[in-house]
Every structure is written in structure tokens, then in C-alpha cells.
PDB file of N, CA and C in Angstrom:
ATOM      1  N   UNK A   1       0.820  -1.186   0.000  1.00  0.00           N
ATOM      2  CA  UNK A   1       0.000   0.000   0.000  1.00  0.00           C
ATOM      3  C   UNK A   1       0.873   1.263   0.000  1.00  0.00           C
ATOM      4  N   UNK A   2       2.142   1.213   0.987  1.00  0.00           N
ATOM      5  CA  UNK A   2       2.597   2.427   1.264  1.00  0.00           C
ATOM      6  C   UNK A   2       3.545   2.541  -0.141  1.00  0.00           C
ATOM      7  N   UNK A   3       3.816   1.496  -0.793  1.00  0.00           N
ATOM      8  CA  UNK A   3       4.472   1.624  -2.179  1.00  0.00           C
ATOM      9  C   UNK A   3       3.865   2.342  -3.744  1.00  0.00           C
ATOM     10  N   UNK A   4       2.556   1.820  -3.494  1.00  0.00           N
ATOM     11  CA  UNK A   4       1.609   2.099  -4.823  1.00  0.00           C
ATOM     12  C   UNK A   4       1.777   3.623  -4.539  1.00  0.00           C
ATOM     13  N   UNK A   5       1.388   4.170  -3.070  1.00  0.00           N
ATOM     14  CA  UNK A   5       1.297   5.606  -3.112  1.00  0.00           C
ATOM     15  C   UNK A   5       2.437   6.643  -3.227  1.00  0.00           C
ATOM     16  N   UNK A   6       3.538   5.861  -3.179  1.00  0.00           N
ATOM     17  CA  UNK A   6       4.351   6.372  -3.178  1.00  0.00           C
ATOM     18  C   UNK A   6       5.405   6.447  -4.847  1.00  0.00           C
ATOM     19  N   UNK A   7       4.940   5.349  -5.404  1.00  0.00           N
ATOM     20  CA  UNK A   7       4.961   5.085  -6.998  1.00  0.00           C
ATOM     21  C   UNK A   7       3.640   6.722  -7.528  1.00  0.00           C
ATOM     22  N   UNK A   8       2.530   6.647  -7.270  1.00  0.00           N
ATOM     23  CA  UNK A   8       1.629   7.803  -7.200  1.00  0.00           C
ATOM     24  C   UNK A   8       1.744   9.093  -7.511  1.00  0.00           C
ATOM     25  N   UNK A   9       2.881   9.468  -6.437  1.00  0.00           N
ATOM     26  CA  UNK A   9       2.835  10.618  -5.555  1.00  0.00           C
ATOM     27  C   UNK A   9       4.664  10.903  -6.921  1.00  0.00           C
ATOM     28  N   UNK A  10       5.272   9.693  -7.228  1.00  0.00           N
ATOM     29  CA  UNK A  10       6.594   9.850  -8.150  1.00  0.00           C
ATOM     30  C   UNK A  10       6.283  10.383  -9.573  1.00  0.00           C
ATOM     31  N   UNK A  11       4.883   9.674  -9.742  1.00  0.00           N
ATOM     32  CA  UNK A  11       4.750  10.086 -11.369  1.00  0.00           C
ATOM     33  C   UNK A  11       3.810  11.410 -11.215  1.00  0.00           C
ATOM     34  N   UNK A  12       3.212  11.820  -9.906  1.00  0.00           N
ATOM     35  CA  UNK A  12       3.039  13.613 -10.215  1.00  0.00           C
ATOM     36  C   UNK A  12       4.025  14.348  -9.638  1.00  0.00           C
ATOM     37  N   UNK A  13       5.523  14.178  -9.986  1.00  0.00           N
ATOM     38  CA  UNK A  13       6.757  14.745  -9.459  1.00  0.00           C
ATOM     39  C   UNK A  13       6.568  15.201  -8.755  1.00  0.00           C
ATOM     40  N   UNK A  14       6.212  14.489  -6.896  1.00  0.00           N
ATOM     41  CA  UNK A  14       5.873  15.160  -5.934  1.00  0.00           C
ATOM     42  C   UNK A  14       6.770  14.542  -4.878  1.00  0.00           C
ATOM     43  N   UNK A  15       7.469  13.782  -5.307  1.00  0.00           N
ATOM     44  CA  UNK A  15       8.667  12.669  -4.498  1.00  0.00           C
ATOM     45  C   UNK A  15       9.128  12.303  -5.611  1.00  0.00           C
ATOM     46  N   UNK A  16      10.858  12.035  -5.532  1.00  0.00           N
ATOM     47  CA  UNK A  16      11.407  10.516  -6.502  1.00  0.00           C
ATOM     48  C   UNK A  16      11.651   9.634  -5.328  1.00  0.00           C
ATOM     49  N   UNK A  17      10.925   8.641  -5.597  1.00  0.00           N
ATOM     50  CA  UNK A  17      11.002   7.135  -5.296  1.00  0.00           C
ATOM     51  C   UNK A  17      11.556   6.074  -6.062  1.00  0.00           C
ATOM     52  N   UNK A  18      12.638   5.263  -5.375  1.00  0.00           N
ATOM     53  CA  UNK A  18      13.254   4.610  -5.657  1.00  0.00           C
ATOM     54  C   UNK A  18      12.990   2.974  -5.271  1.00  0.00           C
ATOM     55  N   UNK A  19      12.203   2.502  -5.441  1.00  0.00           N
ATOM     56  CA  UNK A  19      11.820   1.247  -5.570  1.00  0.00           C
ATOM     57  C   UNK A  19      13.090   0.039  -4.705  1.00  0.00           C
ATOM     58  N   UNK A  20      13.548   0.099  -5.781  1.00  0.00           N
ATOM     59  CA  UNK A  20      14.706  -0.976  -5.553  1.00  0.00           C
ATOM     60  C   UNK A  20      15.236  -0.631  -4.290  1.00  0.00           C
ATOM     61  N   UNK A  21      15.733   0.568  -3.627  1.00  0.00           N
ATOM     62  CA  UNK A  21      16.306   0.851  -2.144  1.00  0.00           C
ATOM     63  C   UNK A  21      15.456   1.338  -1.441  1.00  0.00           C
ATOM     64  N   UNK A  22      14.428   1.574  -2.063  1.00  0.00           N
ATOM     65  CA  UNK A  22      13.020   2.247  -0.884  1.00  0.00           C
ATOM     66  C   UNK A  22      13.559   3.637  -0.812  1.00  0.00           C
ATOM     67  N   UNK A  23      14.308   4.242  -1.121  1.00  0.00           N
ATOM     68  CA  UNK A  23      14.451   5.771  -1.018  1.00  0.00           C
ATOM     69  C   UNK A  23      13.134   6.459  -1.282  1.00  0.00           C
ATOM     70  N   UNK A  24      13.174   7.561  -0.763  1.00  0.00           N
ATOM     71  CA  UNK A  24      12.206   8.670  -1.097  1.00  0.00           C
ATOM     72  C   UNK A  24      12.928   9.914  -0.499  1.00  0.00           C
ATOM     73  N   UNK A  25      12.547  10.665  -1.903  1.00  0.00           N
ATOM     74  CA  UNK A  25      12.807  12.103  -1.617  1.00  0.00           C
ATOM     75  C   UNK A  25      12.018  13.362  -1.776  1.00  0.00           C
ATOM     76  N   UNK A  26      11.538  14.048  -1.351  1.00  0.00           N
ATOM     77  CA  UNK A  26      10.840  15.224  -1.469  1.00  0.00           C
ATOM     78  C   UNK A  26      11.554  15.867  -2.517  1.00  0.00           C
ATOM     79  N   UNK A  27      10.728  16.217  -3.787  1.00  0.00           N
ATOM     80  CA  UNK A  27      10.368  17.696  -4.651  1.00  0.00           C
ATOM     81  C   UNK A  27      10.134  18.879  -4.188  1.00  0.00           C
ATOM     82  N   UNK A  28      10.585  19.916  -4.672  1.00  0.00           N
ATOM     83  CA  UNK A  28      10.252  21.289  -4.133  1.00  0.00           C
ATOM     84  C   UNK A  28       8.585  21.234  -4.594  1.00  0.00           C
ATOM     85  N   UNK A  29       8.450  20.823  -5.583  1.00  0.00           N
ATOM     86  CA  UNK A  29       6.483  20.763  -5.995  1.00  0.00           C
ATOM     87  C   UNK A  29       5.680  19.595  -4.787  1.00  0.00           C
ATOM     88  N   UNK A  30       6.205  19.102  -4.380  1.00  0.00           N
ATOM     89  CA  UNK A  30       6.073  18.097  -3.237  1.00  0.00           C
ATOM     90  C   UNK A  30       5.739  19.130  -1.713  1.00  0.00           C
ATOM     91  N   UNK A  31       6.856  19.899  -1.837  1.00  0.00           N
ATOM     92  CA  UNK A  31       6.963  20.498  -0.714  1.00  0.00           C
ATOM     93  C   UNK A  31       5.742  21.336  -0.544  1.00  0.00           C
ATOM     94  N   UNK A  32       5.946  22.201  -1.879  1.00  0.00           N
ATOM     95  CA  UNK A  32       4.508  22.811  -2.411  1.00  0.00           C
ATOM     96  C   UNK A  32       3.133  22.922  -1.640  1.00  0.00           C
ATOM     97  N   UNK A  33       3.008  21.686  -2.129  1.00  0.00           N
ATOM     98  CA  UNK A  33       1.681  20.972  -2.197  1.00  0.00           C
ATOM     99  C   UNK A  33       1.549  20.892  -0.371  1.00  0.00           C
ATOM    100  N   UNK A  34       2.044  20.135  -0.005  1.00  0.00           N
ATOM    101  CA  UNK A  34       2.105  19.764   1.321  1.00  0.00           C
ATOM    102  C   UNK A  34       1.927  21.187   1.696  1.00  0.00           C
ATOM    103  N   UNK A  35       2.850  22.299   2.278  1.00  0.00           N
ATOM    104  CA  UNK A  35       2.343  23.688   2.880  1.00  0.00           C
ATOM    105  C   UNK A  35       1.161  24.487   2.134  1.00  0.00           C
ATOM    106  N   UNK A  36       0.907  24.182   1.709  1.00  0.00           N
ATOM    107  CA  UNK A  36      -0.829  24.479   1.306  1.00  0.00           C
ATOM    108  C   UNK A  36      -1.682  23.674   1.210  1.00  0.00           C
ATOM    109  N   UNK A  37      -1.244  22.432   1.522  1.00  0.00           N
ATOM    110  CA  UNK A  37      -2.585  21.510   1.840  1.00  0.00           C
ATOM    111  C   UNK A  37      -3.436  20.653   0.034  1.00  0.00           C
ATOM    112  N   UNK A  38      -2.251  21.522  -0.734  1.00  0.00           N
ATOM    113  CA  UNK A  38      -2.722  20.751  -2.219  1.00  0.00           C
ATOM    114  C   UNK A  38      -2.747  19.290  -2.373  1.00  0.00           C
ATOM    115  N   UNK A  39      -4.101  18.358  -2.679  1.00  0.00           N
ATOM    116  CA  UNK A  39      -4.477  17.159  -3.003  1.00  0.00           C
ATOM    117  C   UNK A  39      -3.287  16.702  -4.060  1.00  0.00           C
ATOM    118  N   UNK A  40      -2.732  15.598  -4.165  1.00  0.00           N
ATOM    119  CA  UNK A  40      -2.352  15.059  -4.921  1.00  0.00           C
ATOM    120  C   UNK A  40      -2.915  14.617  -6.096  1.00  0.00           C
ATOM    121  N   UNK A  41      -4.498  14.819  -5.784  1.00  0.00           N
ATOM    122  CA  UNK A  41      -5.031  14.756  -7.189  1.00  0.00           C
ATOM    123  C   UNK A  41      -5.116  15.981  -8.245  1.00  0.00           C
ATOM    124  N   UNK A  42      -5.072  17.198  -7.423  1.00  0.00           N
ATOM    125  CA  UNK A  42      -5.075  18.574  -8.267  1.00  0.00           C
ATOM    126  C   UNK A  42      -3.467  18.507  -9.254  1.00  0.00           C
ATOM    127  N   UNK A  43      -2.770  18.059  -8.464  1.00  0.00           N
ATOM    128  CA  UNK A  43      -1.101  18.432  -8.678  1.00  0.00           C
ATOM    129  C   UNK A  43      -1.133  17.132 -10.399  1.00  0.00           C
ATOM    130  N   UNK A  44      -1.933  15.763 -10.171  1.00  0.00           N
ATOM    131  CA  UNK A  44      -2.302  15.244 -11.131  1.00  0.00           C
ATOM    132  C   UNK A  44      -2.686  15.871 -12.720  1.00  0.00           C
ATOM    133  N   UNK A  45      -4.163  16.701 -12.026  1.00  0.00           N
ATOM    134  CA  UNK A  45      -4.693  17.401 -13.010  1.00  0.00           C
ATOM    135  C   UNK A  45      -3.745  18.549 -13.633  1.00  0.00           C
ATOM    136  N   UNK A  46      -3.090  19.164 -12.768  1.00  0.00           N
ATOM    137  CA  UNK A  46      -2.057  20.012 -13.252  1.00  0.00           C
ATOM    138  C   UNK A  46      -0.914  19.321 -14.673  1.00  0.00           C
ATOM    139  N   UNK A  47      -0.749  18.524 -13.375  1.00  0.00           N
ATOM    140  CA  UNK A  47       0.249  17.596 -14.602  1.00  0.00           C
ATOM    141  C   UNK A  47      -0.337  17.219 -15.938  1.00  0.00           C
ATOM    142  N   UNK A  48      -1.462  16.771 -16.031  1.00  0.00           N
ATOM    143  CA  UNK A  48      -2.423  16.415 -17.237  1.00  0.00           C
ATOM    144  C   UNK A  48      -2.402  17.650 -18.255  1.00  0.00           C
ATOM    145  N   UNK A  49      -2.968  18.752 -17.383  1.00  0.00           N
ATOM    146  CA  UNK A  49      -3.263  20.160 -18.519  1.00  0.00           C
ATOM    147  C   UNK A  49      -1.846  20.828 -19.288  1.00  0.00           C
ATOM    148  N   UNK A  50      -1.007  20.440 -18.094  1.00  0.00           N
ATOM    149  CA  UNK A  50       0.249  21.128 -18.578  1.00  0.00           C
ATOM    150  C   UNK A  50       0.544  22.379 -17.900  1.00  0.00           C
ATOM    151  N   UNK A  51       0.340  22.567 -16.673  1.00  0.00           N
ATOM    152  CA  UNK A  51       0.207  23.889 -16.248  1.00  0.00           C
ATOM    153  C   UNK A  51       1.322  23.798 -15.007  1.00  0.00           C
ATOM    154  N   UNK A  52       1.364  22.394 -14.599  1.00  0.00           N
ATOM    155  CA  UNK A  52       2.565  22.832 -13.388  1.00  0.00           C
ATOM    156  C   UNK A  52       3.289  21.885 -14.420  1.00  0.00           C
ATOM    157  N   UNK A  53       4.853  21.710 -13.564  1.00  0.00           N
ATOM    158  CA  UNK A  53       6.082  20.831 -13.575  1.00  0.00           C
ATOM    159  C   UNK A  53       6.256  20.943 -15.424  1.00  0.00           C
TER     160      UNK A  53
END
């Protein structure tokens, strides 16, 4: 569970996650999101339209 979301959260460049060593690292768009409380699904839609990252 804590993997899928975290695979998730990699492809809306909001962490790189590293699978193979379990690393995770915070994005400044990661960071973002988090101090304003932005859904990971908006940061999605962003990503979709082309408007962030």
C-alpha cells in the first residue's frame, strides 16, 4: 500500500522514489503541495493540462 502511493505521488513529481532501495525524496512541488494543503489529485490534473512541472 505504502508503495503504490508512493509510486503515485513519483509520477506527479511530488517525491522521486526509488523502488529498488526504498528511497524517497521530497520535490520542491512536493513540498509545495504539502504547505498548502494541495491534493495530490489537483497536482495530477495540473500535470495532465500542462500547467505545473
Amino acid at each position: 500500500m505504502v508503495t503504490d502511493v508512493a509510486v503515485k505521488l513519483d509520477q506527479n513529481q511530488m517525491i522521486r522514489f526509488d523502488s529498488v532501495n526504498a528511497f524517497v525524496h521530497a520535490t520542491d512541488l512536493g513540498r509545495i503541495a504539502s504547505n498548502f494543503y494541495i491534493k495530490y489529485e489537483t497536482i495530477e490534473m495540473l500535470n495532465e493540462t500542462g500547467k505545473c512541472g
